[in-house]
Protein backbone atom coordinates (compact mmCIF):
# COMPACT_ATOMS: atom_id res chain seq x y z
CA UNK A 1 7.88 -8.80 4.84
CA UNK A 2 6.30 -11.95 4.17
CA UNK A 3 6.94 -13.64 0.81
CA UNK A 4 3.34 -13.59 -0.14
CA UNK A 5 2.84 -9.85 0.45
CA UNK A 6 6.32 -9.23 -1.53
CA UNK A 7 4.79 -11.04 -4.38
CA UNK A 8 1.68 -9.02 -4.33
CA UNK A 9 3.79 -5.64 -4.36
CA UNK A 10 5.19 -6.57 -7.22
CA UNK A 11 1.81 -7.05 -9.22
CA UNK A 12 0.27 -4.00 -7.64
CA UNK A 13 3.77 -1.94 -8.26
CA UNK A 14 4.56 -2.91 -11.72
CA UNK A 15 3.24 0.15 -13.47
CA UNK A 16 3.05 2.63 -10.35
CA UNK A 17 6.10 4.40 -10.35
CA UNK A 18 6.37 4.29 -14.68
CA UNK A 19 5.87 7.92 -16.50
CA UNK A 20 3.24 7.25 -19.35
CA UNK A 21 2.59 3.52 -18.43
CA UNK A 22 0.39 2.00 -20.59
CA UNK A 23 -1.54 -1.24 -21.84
CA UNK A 24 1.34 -1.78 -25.49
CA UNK A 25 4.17 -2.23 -22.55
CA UNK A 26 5.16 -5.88 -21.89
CA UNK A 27 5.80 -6.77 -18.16
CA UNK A 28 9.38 -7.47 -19.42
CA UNK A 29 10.04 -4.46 -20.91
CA UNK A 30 8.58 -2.74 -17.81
CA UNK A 31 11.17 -4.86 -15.18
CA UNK A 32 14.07 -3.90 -17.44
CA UNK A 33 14.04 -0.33 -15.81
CA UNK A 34 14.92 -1.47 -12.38
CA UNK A 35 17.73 -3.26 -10.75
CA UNK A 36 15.42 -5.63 -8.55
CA UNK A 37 13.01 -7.69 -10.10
CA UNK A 38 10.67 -7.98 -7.14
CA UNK A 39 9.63 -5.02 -4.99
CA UNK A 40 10.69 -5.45 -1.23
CA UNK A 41 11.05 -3.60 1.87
CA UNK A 42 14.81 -1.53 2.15
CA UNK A 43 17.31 -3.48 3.63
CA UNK A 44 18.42 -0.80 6.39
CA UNK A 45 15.64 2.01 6.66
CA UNK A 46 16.54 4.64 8.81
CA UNK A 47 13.84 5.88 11.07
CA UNK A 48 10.81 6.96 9.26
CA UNK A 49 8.66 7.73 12.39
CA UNK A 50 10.45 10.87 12.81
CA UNK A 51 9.32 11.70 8.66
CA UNK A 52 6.58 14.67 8.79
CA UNK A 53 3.64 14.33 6.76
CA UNK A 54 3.30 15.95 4.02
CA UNK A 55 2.28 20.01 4.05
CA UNK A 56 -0.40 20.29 2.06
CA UNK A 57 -0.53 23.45 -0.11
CA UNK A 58 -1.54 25.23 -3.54
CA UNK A 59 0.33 22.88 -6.64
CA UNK A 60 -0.75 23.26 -10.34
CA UNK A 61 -1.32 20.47 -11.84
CA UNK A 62 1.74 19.66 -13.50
CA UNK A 63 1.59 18.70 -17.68
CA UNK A 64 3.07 15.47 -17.01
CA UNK A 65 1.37 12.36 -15.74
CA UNK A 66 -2.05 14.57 -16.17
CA UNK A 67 -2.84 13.13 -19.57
CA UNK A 68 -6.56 12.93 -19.82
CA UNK A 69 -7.10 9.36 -20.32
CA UNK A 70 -4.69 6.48 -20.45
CA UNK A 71 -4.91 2.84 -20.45
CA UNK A 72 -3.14 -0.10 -18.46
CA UNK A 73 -3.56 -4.11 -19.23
CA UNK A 74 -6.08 -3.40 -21.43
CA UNK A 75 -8.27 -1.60 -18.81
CA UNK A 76 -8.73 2.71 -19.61
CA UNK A 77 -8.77 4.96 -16.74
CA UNK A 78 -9.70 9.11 -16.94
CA UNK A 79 -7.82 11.39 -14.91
CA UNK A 80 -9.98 13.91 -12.98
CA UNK A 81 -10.21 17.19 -13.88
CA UNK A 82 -10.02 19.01 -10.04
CA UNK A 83 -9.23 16.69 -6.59
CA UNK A 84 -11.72 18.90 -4.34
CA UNK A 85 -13.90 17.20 -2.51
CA UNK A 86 -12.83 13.46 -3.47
CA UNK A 87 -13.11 10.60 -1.33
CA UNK A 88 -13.03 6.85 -1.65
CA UNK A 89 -12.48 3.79 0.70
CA UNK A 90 -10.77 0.27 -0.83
CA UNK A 91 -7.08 -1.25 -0.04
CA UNK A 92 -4.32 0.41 0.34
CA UNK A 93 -0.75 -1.05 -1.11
CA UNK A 94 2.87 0.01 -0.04
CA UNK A 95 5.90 0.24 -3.07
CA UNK A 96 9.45 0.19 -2.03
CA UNK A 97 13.04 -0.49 -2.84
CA UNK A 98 12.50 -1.61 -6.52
CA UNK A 99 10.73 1.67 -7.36
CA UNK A 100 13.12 3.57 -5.20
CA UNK A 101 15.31 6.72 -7.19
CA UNK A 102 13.16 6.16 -10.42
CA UNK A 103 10.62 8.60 -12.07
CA UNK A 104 6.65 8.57 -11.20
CA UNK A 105 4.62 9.62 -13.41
CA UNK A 106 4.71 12.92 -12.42
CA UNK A 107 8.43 13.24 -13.99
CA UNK A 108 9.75 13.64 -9.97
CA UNK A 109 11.94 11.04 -8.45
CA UNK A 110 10.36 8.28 -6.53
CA UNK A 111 11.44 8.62 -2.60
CA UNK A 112 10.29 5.55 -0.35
CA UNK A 113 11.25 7.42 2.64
CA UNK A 114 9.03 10.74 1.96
CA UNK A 115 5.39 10.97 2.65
CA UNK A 116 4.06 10.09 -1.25
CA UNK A 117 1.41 7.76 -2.96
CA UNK A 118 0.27 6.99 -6.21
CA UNK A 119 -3.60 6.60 -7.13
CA UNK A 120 -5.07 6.01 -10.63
CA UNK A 121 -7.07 9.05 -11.35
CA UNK A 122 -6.39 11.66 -8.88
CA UNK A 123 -4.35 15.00 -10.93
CA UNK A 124 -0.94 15.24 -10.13
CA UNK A 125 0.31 16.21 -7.74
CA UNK A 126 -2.99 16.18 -5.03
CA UNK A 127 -2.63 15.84 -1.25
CA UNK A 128 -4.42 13.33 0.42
CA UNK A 129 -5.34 12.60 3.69
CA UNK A 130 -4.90 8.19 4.25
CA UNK A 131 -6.99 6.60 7.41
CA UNK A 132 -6.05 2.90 8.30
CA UNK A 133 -9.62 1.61 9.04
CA UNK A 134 -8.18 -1.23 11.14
CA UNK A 135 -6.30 1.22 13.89
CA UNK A 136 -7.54 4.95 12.44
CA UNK A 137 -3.86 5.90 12.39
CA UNK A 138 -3.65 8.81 9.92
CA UNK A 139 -1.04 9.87 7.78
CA UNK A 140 -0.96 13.09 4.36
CA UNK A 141 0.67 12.30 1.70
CA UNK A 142 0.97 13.87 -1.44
CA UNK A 143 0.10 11.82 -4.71
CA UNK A 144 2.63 11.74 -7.50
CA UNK A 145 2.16 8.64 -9.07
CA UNK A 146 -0.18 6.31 -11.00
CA UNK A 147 -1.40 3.08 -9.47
CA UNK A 148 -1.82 0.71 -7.99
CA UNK A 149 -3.69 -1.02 -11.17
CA UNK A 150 -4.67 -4.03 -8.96
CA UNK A 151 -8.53 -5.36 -8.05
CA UNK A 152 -9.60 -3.76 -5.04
CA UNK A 153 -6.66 -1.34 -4.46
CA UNK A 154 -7.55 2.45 -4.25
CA UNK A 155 -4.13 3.95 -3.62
CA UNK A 156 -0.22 2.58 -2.97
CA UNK A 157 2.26 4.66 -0.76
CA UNK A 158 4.83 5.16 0.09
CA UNK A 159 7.13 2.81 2.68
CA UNK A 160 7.53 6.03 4.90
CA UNK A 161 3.52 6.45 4.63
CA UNK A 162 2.71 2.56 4.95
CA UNK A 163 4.85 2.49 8.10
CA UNK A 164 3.18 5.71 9.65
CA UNK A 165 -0.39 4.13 9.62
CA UNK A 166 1.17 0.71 10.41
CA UNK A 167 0.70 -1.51 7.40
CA UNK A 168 4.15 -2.44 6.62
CA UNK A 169 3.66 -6.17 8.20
CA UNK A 170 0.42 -6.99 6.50
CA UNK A 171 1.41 -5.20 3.26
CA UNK A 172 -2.15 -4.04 2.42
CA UNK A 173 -4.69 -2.72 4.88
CA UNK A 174 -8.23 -0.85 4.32
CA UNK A 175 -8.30 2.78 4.12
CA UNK A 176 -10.33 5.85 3.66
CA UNK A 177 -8.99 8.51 1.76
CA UNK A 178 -10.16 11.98 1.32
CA UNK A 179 -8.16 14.57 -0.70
CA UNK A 180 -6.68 18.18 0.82
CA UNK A 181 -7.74 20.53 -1.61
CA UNK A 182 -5.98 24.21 -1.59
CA UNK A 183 -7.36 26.85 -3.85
CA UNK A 184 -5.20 29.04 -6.00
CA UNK A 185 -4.14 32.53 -4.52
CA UNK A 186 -6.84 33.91 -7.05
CA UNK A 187 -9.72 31.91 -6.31
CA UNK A 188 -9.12 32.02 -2.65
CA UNK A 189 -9.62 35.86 -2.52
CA UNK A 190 -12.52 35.90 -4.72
CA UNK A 191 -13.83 33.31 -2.42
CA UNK A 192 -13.57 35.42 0.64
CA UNK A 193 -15.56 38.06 -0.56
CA UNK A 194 -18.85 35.83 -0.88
CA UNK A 195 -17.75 33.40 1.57
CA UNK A 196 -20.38 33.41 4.44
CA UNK A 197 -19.62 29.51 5.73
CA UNK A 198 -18.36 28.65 9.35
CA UNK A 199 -14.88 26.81 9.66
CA UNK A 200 -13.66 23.78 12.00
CA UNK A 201 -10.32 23.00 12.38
CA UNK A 202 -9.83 19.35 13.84
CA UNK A 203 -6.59 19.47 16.16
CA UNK A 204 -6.01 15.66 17.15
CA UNK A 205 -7.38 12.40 17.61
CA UNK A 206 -6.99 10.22 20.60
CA UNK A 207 -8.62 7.24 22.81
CA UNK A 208 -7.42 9.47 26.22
CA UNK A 209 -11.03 11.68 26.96
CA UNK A 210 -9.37 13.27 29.76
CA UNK A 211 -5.78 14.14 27.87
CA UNK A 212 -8.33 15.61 24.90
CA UNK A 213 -10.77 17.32 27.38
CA UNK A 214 -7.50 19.59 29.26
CA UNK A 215 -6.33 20.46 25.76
CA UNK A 216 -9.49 21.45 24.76
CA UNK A 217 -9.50 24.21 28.11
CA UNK A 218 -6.19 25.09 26.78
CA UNK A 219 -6.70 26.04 23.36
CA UNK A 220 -9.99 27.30 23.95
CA UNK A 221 -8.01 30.23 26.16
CA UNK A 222 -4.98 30.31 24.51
CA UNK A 223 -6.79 31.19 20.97
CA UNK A 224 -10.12 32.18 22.16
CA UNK A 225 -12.00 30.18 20.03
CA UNK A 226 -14.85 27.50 21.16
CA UNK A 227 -13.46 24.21 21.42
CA UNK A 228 -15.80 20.91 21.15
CA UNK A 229 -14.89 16.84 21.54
CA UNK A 230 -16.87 14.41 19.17
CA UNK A 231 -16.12 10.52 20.08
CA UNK A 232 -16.20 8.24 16.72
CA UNK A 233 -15.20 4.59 15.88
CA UNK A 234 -13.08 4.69 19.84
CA UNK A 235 -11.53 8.04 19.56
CA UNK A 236 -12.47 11.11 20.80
CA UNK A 237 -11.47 14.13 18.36
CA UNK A 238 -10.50 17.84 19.02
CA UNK A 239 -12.14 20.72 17.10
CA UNK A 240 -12.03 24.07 16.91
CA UNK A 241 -14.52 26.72 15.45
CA UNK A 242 -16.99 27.50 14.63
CA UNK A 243 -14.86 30.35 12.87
CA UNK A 244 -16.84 32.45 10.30
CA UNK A 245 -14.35 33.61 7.64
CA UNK A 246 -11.82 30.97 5.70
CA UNK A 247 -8.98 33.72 6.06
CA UNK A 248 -9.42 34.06 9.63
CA UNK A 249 -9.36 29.88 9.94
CA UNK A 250 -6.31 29.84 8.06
CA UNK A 251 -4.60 32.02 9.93
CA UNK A 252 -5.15 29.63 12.64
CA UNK A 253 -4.50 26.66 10.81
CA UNK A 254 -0.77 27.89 10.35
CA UNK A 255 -0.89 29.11 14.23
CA UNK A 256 -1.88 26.04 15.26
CA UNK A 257 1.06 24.06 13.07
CA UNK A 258 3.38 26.16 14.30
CA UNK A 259 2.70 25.83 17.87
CA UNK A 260 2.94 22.15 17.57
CA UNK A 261 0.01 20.53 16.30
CA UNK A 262 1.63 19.40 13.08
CA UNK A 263 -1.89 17.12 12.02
CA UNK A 264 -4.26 20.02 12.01
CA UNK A 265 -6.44 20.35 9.38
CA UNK A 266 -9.26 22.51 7.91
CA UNK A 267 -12.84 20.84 8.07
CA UNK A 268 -15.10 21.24 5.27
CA UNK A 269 -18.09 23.42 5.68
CA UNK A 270 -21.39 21.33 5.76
CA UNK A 271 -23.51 22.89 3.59
């Protein structure tokens, strides 16, 4: 990691892994948690390609790090009620070995090699869904932290997460973000009843149209359900439905997971 970018983590990091951070705290008093004094990358990682992203899946919001408004350096920042349907693009940030074994904000303890982020106003904890503009690598995380409270940045993760969508080198990168929202038990039954929508599931993502095109024969037969390939941005993406009733997509979400398509995810209805 290049000195510069280690220097930048450190102002982007200082409050994002701190429970209850706010504007009264003096830098100082803040670096006096950790054993390092600058943020850097771990000295021997172990190998964090083989880390899965993270599952995401019905969390209440937790009664720490959920406060309704809080301020940092002066600046005030409101937590948002619900994370469904969010979705932002800005810079993305990585934190690391200074941060590593202490609290978020959440309460938890801060794991550099799990798939986690922090963001400013999402509720805790949310799952969100990172996109490296540059290379549309892709990687879920789930958010348990506040920060980055930097100009520009939109969300820091972890070094697991920041090597997965290959930003590690450059130490910030731009990303799109859009959040993973799963209903509660309750509300997802009540939904069901009314819910007359159609369902995609997106499979993969990949620049090989021919590799994408057998697949799509295969699971098209193998789960007899249509199968379609939109190209965007290079890449040439994998989707299944239309299916007609959430319960029935879910059940082939997990299907789908299982039989090893670990990146599948549910599409959003258009309405």
């Amino acid at each position: 990691m290049l000195k510069k970018s280690l220097i930048s983590l450190t102002l982007v990091g200082l409050c994002g892994a701190l429970a209850g951070c706010s504007s009264s705290s003096s830098s100082s008093s803040q670096d006096n948690r950790y054993q390092l004094r600058d943020d850097r990358a771990p000295k021997s990682a172990p190998d964090v390609s083989k880390v899965e992203d993270a599952h995401p899946k019905y969390e209440p919001y937790s009664r720490q790090g959920n406060q309704q408004n809080y301020t940092v350096r002066g600046k005030s920042y409101q937590v948002m009620s619900s994370a469904k349907g969010f979705k932002q693009t800005g810079g993305a940030s990585w934190y690391g070995s200074k941060f590593h074994g202490h609290l978020t904000s959440n309460g938890e303890t801060y794991d550099m090699y799990s798939m986690s982020a922090a963001h400013k106003t999402l509720p805790l904890p949310s799952y969100v869904r990172v996109t490296n503009e540059a290379n549309n690598k892709q990687v879920i995380v789930r958010v348990n932290d506040r920060g980055p409270f930097h100009e520009g940045r939109i969300i820091d993760l972890s070094y697991a997460a920041a090597y997965k969508i290959g930003m590690l080198q450059q130490g910030t990168a731009k990303v799109s973000i859009e959040t993973i929202h799963i209903e509660s038990p309750e509300s997802m039954a009540l939904d069901e009843l009314k819910d007359s929508s159609v369902h995609f599931i997106q499979v993969v993502a990949s620049k090989d149209l021919v590799r994408i095109n057998v697949l799509a024969k295969e699971l098209e037969q193998k789960y007899q359900v249509p199968a379609k390939v939109e190209a965007a941005n290079g890449f040439y993406r994998l989707q299944l439905g239309p299916i007609g009733q959430r319960y029935l997509a879910n059940k082939l979400l997990v299907q789908l997971k299982q039989d090893g398509h670990p990146n599948s995810y549910m599409m959003y209805p258009k309405k």
